[in-house]
Protein backbone atom coordinates (compact mmCIF):
# COMPACT_ATOMS: atom_id res chain seq x y z
CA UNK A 1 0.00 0.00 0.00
CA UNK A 2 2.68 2.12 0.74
CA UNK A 3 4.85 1.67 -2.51
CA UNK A 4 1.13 2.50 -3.93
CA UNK A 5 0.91 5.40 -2.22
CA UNK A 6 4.50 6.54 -3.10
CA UNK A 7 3.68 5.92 -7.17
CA UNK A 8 0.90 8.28 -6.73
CA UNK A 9 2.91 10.91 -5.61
CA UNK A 10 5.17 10.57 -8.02
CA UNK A 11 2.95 10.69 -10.69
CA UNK A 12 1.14 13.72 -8.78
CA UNK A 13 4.51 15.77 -8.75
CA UNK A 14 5.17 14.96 -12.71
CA UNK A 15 2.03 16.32 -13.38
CA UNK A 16 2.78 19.49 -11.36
CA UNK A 17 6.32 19.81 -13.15
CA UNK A 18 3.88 19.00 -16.44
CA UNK A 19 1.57 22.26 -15.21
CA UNK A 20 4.14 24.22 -13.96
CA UNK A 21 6.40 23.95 -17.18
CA UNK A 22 2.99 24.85 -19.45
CA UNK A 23 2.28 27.96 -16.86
CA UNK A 24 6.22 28.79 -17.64
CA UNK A 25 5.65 28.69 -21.58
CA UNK A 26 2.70 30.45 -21.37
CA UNK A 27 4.12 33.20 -19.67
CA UNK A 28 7.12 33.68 -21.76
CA UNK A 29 4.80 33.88 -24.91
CA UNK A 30 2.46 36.16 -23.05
CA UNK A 31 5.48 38.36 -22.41
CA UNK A 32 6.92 38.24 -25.76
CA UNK A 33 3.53 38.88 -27.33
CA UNK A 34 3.18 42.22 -24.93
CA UNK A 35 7.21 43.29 -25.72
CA UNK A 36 5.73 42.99 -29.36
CA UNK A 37 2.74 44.86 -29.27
CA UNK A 38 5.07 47.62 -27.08
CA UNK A 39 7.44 48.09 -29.58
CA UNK A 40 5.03 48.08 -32.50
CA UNK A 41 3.02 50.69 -30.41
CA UNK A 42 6.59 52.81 -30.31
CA UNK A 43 7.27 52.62 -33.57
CA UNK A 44 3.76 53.75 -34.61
CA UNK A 45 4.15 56.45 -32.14
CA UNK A 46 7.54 57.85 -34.09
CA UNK A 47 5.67 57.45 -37.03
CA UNK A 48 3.11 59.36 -36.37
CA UNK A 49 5.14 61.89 -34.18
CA UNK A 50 7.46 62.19 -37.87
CA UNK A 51 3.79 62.93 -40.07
CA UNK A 52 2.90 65.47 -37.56
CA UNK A 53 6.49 67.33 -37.79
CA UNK A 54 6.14 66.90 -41.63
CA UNK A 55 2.71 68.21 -40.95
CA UNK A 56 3.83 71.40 -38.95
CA UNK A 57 7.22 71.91 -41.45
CA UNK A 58 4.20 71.98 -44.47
CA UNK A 59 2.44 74.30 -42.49
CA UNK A 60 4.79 76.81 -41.47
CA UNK A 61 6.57 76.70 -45.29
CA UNK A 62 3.15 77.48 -46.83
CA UNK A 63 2.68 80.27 -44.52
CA UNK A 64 6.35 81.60 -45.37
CA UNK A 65 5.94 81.65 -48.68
CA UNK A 66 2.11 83.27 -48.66
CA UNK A 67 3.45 86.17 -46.91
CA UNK A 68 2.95 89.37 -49.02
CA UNK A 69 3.95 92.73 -48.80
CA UNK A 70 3.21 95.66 -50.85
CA UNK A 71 4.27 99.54 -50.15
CA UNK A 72 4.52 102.15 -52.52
CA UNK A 73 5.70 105.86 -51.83
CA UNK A 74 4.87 108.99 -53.81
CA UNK A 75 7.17 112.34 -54.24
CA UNK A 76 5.34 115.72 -56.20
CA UNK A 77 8.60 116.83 -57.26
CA UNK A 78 12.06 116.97 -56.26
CA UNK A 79 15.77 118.00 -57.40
CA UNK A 80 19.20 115.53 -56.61
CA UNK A 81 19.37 113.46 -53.26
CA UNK A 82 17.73 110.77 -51.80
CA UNK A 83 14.10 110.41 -52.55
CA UNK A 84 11.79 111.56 -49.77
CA UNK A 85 7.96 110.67 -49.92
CA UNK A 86 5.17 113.15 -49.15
CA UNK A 87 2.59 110.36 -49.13
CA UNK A 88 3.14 106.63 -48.39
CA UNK A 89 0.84 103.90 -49.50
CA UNK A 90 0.68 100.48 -47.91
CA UNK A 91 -1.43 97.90 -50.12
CA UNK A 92 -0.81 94.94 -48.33
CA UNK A 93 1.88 94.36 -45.31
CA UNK A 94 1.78 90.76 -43.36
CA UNK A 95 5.83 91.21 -42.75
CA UNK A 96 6.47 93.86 -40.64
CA UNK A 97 7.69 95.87 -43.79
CA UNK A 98 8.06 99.70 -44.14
CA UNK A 99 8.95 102.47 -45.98
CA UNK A 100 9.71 106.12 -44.02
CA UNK A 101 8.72 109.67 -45.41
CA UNK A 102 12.74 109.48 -45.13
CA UNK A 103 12.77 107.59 -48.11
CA UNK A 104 14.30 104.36 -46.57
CA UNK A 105 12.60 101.16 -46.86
CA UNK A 106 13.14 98.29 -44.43
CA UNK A 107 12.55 94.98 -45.25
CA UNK A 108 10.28 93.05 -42.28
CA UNK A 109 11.21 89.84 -43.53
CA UNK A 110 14.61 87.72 -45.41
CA UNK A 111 13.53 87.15 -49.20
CA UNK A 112 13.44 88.51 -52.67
CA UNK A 113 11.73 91.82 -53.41
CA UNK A 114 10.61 93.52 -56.58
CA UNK A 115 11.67 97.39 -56.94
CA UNK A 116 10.17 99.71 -59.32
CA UNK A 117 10.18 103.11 -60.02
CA UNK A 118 8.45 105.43 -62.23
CA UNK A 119 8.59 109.30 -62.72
CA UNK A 120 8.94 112.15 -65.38
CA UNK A 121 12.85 113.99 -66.14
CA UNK A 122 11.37 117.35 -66.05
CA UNK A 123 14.15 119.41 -68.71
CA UNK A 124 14.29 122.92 -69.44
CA UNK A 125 14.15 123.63 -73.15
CA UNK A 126 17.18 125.79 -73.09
CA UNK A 127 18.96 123.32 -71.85
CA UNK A 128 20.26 119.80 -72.31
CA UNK A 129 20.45 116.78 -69.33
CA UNK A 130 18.40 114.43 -67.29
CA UNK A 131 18.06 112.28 -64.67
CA UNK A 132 20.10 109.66 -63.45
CA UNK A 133 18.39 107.54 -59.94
CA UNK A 134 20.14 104.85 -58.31
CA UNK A 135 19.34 101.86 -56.03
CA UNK A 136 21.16 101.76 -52.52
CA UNK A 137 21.22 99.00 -50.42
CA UNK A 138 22.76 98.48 -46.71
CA UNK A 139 24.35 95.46 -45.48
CA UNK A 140 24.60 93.18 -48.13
CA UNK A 141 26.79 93.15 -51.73
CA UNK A 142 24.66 93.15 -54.74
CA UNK A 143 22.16 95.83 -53.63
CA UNK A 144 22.77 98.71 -55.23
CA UNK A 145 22.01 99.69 -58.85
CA UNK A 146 23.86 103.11 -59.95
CA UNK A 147 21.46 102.98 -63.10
CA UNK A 148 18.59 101.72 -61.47
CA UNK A 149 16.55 104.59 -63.87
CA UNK A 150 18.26 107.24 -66.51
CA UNK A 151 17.04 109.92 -68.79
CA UNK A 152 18.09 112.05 -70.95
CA UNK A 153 17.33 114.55 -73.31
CA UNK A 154 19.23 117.11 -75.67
CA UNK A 155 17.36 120.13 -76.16
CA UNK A 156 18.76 123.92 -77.11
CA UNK A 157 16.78 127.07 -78.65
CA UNK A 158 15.32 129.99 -77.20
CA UNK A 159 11.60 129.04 -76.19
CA UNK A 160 11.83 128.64 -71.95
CA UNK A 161 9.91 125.58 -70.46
CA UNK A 162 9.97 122.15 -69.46
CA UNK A 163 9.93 119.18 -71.58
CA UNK A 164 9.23 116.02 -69.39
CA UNK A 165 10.78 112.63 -70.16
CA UNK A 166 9.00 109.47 -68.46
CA UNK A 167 11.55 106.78 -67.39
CA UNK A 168 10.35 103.78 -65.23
CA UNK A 169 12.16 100.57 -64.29
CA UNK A 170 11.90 97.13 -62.40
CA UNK A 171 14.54 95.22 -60.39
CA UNK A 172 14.80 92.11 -58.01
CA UNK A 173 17.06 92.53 -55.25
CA UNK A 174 17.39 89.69 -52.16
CA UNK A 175 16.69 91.60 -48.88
CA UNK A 176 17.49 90.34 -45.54
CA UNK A 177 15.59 91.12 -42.31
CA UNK A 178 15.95 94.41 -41.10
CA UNK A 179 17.84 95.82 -44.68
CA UNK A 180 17.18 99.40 -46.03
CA UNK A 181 17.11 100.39 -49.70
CA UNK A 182 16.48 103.68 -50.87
CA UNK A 183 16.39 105.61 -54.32
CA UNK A 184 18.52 108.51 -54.76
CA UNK A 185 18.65 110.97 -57.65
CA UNK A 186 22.59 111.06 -58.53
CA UNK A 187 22.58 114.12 -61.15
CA UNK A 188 20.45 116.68 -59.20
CA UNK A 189 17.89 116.88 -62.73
CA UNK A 190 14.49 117.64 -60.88
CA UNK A 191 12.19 114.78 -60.76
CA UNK A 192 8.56 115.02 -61.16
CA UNK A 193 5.78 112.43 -59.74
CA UNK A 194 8.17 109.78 -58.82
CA UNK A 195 6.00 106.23 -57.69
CA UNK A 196 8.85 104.02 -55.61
CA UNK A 197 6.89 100.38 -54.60
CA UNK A 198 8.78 97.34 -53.65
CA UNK A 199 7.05 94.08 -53.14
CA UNK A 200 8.17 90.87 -51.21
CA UNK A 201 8.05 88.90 -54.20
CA UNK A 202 9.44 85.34 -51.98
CA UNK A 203 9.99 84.76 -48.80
CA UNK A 204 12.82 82.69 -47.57
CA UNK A 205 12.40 79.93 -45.42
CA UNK A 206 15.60 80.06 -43.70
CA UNK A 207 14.36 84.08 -42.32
């Protein structure tokens, strides 16, 4: 009875060994399955973390470059020096942009503008000459144009008056934040209804 006895308890500790080896396997699988799901739930957490940053780069890009900026300045009539403005016009500023009765513009944000200029060479008949108006830039090479705008005219005889000559002209010139331009008449010719506008034609991204 007792040898009996004995073979029962043997065979009821194999089947615990049996049990506890399945409750071992289990585990591990259950663990590997969970370490699985964690690091799939990780990497679809960086993946979606990298389509919102994509998201937010789009965002800010598009806003960048839909920036716009449009100011023009207006002058009655003038002789040599820089341009002054007796009335300034702003169309459109989202930049921080401005141009000063001073003459000076200052660009509110890093990009590429478009200059232009347009005004009458006002000429005395007895006389012969022009204009000559130049771009100036601060801060950066490449700014200025010393012929930005020219005209002349040769005129003689003994009739007094003024002949006026239109002249107009367009330029790009790459601004950074916080750069002046200004126009400035080089040949002391008196200028008549002068129109200086400079638009931000493309922001930079890097500003």
């Amino acid at each position: 009875m007792f040898v009996g006895l004995l073979v029962k308890t043997l065979e009821s500790l194999t089947e615990m060994e049996k049990f506890e080896k399945k409750l071992w396997t289990a585990n591990n699988e259950l663990q590997n399955k969970i370490s699985s799901l964690e690091n799939n739930a990780s990497a679809n957490k960086n993946e979606l973390q990298n389509k919102i940053s994509l998201l937010e780069n789009n965002a800010i890009a598009y806003k960048v470059k839909s920036q716009r900026s449009a100011i023009c300045g207006f002058k009655r009539s003038m002789y040599g020096g820089v341009v002054t403005y007796e009335k300034v016009r702003v169309e459109v500023n989202e930049v921080g942009s401005s141009l000063a009765p001073n003459g000076y513009y200052t660009a509110g944000v890093t990009g590429v503008y478009e200059v232009s200029v347009s005004g009458f060479a006002a000429i005395e008949r007895v006389q012969s000459g022009g204009v000559r108006i130049a771009l100036k830039g601060t801060g950066a090479a490449g700014t200025d144009r010393d012929y930005f705008v020219e005209s002349r005219t040769k005129l003689g005889g003994d009739t007094w008056g003024w002949v006026h000559d239109n002249f107009a002209g367009t330029s790009y010139v790459k601004l950074t934040k916080g750069q002046q331009i200004h126009l400035q008449s080089t040949d002391g010719g008196r200028v008549d209804y002068t129109t200086f506008c400079v638009t931000l034609y493309a922001a930079s991204l890097n500003a």
